[in-house]
PDB file of N, CA and C in Angstrom:
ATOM      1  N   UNK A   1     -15.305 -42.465 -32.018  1.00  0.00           N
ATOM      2  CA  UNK A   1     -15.610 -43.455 -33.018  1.00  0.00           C
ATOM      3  C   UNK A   1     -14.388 -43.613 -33.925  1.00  0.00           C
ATOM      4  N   UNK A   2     -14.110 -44.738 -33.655  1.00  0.00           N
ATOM      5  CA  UNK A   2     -12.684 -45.344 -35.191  1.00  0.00           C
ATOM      6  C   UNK A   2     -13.369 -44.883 -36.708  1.00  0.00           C
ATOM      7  N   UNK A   3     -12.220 -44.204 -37.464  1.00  0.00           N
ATOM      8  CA  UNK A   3     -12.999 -44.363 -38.790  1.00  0.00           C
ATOM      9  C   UNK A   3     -12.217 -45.703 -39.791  1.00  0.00           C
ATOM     10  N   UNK A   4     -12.343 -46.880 -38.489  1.00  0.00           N
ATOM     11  CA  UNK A   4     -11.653 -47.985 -39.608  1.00  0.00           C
ATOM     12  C   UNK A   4     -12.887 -48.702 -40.441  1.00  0.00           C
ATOM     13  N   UNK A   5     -14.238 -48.438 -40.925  1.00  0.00           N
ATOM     14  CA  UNK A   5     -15.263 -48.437 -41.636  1.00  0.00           C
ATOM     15  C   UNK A   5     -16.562 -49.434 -41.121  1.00  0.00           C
ATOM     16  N   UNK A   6     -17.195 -49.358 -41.941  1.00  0.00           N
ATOM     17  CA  UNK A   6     -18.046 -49.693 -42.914  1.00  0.00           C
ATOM     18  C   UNK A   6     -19.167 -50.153 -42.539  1.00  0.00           C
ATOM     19  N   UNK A   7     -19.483 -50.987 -40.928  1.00  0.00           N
ATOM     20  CA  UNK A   7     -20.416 -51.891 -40.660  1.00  0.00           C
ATOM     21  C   UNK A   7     -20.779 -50.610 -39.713  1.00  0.00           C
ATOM     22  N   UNK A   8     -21.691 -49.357 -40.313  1.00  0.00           N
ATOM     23  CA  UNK A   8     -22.466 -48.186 -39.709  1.00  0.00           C
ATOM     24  C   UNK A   8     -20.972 -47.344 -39.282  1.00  0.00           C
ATOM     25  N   UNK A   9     -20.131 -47.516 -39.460  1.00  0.00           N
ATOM     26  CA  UNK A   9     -19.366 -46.753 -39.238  1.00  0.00           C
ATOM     27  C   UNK A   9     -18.975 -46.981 -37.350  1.00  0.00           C
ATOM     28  N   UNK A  10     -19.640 -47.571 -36.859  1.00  0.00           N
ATOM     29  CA  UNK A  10     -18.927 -48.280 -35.511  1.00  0.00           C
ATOM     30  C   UNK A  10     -18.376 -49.844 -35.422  1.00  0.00           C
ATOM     31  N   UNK A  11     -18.469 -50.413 -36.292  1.00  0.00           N
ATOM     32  CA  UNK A  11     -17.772 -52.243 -36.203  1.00  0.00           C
ATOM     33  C   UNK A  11     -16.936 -52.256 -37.689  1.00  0.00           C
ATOM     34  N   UNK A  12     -15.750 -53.262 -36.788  1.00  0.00           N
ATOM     35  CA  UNK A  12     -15.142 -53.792 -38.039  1.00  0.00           C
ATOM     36  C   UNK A  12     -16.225 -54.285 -38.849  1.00  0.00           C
ATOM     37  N   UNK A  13     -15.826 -54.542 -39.785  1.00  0.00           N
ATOM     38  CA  UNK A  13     -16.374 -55.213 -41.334  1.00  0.00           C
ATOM     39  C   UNK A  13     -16.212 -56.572 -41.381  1.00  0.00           C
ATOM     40  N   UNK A  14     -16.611 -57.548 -40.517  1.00  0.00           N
ATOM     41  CA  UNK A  14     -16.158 -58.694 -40.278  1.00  0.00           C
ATOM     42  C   UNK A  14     -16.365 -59.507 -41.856  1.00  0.00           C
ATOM     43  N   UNK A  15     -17.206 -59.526 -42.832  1.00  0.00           N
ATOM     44  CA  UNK A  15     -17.220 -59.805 -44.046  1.00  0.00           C
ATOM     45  C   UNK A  15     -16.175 -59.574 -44.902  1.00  0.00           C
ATOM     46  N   UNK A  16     -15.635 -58.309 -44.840  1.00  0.00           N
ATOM     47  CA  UNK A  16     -14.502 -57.509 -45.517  1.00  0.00           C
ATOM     48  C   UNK A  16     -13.297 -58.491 -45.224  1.00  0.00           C
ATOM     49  N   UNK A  17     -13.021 -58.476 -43.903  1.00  0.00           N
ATOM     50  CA  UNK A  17     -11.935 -58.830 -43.240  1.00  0.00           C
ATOM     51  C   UNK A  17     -11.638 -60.699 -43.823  1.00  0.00           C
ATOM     52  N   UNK A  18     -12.801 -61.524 -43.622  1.00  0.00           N
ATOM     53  CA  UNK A  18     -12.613 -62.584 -44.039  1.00  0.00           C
ATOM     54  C   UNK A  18     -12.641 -62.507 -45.474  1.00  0.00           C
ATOM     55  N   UNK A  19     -13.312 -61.375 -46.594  1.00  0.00           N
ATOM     56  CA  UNK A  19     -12.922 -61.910 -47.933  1.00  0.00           C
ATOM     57  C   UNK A  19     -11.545 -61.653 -48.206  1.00  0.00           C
ATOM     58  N   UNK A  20     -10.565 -60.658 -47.457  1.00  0.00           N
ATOM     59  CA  UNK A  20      -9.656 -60.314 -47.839  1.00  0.00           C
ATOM     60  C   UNK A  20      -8.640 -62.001 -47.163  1.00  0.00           C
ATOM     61  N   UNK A  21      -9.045 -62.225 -46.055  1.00  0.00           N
ATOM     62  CA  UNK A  21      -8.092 -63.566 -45.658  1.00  0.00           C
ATOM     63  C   UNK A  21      -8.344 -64.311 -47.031  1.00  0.00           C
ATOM     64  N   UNK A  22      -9.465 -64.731 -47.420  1.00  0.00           N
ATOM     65  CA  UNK A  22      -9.406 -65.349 -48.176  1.00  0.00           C
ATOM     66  C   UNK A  22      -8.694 -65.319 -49.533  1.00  0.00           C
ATOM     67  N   UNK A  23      -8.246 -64.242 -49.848  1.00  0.00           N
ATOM     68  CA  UNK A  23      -7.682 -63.981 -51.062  1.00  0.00           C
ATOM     69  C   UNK A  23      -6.289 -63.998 -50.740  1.00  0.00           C
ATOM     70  N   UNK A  24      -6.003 -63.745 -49.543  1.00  0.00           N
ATOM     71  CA  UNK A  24      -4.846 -64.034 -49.147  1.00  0.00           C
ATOM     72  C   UNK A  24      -4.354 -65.441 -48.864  1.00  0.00           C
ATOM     73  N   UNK A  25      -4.532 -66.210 -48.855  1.00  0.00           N
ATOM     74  CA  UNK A  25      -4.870 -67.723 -48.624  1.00  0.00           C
ATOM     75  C   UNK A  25      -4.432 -68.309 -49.776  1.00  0.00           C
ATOM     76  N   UNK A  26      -5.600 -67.986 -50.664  1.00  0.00           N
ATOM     77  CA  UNK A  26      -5.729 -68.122 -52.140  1.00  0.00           C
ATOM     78  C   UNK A  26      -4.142 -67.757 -52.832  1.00  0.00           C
ATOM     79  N   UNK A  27      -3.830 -66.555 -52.759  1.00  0.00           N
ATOM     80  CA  UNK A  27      -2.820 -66.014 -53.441  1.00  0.00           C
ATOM     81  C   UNK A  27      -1.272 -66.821 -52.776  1.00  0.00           C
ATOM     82  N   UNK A  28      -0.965 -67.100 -51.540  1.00  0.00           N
ATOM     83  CA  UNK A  28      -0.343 -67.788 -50.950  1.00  0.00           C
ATOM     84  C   UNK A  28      -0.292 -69.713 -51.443  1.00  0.00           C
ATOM     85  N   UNK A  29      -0.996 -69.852 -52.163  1.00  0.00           N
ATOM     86  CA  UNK A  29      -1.177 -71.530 -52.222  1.00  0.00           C
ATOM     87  C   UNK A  29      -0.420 -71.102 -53.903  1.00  0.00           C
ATOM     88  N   UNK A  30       0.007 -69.991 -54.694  1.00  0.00           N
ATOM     89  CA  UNK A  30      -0.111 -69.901 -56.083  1.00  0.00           C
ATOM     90  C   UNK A  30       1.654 -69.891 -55.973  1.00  0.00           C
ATOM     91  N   UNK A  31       1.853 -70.216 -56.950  1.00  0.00           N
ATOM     92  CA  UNK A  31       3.396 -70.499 -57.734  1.00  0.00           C
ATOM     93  C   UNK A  31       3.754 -69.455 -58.475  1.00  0.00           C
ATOM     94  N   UNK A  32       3.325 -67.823 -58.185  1.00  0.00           N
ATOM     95  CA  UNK A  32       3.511 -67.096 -58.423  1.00  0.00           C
ATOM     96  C   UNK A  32       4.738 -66.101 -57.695  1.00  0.00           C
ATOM     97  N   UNK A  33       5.582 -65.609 -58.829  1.00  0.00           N
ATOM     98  CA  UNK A  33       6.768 -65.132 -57.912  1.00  0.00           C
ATOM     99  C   UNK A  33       6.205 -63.805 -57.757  1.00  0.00           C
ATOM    100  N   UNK A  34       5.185 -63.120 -58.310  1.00  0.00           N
ATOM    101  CA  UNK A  34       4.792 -61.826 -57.113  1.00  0.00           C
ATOM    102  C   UNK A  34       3.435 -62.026 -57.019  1.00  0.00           C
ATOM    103  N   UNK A  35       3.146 -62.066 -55.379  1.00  0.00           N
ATOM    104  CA  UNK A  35       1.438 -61.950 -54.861  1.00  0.00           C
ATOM    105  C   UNK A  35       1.499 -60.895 -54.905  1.00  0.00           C
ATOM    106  N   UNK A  36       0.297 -60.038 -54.849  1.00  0.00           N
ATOM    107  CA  UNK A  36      -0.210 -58.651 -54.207  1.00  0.00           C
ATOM    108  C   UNK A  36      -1.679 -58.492 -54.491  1.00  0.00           C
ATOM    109  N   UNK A  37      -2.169 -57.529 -53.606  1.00  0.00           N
ATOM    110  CA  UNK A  37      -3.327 -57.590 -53.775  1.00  0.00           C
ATOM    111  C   UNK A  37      -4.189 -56.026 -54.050  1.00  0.00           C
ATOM    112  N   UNK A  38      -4.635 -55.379 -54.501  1.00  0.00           N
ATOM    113  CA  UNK A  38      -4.874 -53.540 -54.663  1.00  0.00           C
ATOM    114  C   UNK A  38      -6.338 -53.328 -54.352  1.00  0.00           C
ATOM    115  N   UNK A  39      -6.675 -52.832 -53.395  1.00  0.00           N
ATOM    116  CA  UNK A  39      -7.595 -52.325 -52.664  1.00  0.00           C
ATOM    117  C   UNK A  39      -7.918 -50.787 -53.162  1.00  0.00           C
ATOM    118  N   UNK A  40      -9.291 -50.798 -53.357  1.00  0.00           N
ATOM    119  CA  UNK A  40      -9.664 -49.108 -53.831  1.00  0.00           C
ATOM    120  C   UNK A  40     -10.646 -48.910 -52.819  1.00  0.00           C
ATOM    121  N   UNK A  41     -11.309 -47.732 -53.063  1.00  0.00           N
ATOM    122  CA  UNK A  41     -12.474 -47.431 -51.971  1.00  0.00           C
ATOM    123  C   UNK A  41     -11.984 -46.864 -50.562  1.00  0.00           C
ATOM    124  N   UNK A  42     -11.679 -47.647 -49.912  1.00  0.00           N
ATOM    125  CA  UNK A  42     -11.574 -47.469 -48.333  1.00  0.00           C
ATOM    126  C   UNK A  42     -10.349 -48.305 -47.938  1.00  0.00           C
ATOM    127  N   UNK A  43      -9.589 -47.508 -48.250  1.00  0.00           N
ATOM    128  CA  UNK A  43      -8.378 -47.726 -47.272  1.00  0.00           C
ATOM    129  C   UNK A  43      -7.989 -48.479 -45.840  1.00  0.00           C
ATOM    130  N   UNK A  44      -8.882 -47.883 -45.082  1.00  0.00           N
ATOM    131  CA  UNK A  44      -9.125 -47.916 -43.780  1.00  0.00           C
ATOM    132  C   UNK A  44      -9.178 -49.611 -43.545  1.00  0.00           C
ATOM    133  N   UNK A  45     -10.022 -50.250 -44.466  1.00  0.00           N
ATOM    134  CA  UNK A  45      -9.953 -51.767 -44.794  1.00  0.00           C
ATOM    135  C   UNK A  45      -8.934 -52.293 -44.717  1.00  0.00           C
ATOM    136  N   UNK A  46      -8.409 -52.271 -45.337  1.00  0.00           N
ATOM    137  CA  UNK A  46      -6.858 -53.225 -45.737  1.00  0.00           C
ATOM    138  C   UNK A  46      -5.956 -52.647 -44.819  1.00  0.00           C
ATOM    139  N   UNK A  47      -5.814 -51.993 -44.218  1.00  0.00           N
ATOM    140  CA  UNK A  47      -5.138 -51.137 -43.074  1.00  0.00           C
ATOM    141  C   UNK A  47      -5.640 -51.780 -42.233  1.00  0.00           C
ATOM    142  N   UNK A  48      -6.750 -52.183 -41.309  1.00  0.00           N
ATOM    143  CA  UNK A  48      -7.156 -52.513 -40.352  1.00  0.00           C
ATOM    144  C   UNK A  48      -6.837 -54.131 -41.195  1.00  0.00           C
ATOM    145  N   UNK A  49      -7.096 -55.109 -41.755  1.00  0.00           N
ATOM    146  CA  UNK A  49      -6.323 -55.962 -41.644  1.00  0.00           C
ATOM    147  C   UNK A  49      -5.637 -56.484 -41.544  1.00  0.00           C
ATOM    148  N   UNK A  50      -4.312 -55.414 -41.837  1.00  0.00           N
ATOM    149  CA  UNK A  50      -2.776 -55.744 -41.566  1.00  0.00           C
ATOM    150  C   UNK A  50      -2.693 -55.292 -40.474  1.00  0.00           C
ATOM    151  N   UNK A  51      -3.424 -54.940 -39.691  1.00  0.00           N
ATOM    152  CA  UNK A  51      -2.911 -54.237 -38.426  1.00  0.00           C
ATOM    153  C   UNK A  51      -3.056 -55.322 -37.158  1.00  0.00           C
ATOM    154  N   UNK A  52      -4.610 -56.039 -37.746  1.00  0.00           N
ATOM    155  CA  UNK A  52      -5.243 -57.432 -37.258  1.00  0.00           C
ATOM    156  C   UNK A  52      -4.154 -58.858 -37.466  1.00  0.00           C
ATOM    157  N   UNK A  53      -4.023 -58.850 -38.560  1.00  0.00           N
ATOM    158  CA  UNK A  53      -3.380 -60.303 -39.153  1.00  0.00           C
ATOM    159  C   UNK A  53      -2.460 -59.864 -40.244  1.00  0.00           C
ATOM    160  N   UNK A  54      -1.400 -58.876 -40.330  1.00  0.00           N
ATOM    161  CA  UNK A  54      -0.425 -58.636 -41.299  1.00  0.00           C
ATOM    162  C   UNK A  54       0.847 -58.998 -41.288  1.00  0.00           C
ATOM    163  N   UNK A  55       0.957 -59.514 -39.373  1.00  0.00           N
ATOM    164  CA  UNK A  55       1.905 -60.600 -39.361  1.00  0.00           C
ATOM    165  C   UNK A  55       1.855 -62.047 -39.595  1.00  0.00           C
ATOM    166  N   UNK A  56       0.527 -62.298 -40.191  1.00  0.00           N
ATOM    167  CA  UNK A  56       0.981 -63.695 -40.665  1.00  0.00           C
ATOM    168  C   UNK A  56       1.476 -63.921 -41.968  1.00  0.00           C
ATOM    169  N   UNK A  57       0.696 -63.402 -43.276  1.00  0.00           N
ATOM    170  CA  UNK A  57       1.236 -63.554 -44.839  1.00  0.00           C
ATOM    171  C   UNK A  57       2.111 -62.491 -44.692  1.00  0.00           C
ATOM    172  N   UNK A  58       3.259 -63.750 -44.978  1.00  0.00           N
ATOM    173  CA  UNK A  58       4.613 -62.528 -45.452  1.00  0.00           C
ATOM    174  C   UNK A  58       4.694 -62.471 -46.823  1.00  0.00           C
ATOM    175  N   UNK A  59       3.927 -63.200 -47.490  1.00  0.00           N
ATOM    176  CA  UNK A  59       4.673 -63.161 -49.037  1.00  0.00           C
ATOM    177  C   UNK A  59       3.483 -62.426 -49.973  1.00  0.00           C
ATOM    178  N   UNK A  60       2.459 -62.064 -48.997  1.00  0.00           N
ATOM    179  CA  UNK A  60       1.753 -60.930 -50.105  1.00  0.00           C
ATOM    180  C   UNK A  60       1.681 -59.742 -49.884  1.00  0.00           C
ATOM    181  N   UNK A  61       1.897 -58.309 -50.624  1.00  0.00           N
ATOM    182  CA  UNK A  61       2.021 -57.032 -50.451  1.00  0.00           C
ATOM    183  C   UNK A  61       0.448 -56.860 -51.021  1.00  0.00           C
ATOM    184  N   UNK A  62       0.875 -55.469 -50.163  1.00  0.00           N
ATOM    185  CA  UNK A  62      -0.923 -55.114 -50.230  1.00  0.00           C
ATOM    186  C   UNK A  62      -0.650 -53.626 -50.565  1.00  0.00           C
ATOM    187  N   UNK A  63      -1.377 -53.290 -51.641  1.00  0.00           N
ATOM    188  CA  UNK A  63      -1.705 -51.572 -52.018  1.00  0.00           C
ATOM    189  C   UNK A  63      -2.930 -51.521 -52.263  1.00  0.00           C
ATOM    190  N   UNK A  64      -2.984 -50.229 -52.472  1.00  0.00           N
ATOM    191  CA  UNK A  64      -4.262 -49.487 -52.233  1.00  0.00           C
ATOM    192  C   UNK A  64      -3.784 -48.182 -53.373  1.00  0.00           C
ATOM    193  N   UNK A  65      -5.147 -47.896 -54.708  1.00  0.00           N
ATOM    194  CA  UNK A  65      -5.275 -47.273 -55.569  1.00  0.00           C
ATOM    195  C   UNK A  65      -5.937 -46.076 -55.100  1.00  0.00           C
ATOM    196  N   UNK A  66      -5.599 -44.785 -55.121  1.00  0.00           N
ATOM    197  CA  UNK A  66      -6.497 -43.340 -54.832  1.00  0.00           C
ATOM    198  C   UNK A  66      -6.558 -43.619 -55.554  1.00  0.00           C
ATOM    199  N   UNK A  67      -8.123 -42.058 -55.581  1.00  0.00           N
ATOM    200  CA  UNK A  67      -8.436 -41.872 -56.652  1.00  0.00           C
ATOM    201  C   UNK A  67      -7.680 -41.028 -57.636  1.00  0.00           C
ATOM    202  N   UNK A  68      -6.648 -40.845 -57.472  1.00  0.00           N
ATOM    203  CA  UNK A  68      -5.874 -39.879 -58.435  1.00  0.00           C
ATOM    204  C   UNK A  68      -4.932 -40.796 -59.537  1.00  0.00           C
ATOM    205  N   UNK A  69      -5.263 -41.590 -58.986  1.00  0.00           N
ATOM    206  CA  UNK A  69      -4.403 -42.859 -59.966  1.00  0.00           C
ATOM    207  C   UNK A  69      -3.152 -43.169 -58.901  1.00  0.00           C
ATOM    208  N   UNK A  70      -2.477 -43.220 -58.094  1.00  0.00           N
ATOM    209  CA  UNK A  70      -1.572 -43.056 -57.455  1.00  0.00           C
ATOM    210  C   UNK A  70      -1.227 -44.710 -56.446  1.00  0.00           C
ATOM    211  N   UNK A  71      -0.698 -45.265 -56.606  1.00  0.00           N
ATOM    212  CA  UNK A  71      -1.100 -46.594 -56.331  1.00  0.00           C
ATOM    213  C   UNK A  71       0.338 -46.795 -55.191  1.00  0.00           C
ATOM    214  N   UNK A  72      -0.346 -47.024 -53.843  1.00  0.00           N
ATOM    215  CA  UNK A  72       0.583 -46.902 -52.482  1.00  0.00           C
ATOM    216  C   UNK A  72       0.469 -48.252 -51.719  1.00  0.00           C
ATOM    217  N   UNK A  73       2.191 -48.634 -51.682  1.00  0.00           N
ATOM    218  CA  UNK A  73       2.436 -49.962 -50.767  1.00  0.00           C
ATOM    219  C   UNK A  73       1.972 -49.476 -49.904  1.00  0.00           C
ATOM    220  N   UNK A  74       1.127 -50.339 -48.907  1.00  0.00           N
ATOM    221  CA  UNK A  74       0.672 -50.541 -47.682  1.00  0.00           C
ATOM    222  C   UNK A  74       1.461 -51.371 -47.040  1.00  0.00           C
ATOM    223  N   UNK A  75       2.189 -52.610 -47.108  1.00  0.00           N
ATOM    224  CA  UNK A  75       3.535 -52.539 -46.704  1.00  0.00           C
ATOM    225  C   UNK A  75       4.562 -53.009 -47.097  1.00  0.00           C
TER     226      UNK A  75
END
């Protein structure tokens, strides 16, 4: 069994996956000189999306907050 999450712990998160396109989308249409986006909880998420579709948005970086406060480019 993958522990890439959430839908019983055997299926992608197909919900997850499209809210995150969407924010990516979103953040891509903005006149902002830095996108990014910070993911807490489950890692495994935003990891399995860039792994899916992380070659298409080049212009948004994606991290992910432990819980220790510690806040890590994903890429």
């Amino acid at each position: 069994m993958r522990n890439t999450s959430l839908v019983r712990r055997i299926a992608d998160p197909p919900a997850k996956l499209m809210e995150i396109a969407g924010h990516v989308f979103l953040l891509e249409q903005t006149q902002a000189a830095v996108r990014f986006l910070v993911f807490g909880n489950q890692r495994e998420v935003p990891e399995l999306w860039l792994r899916k579709y992380g070659r298409l948005p080049r212009s948004v970086d994606f991290y992910f907050l432990n819980a220790d406060g510690q806040l890590v480019h994903l890429r």
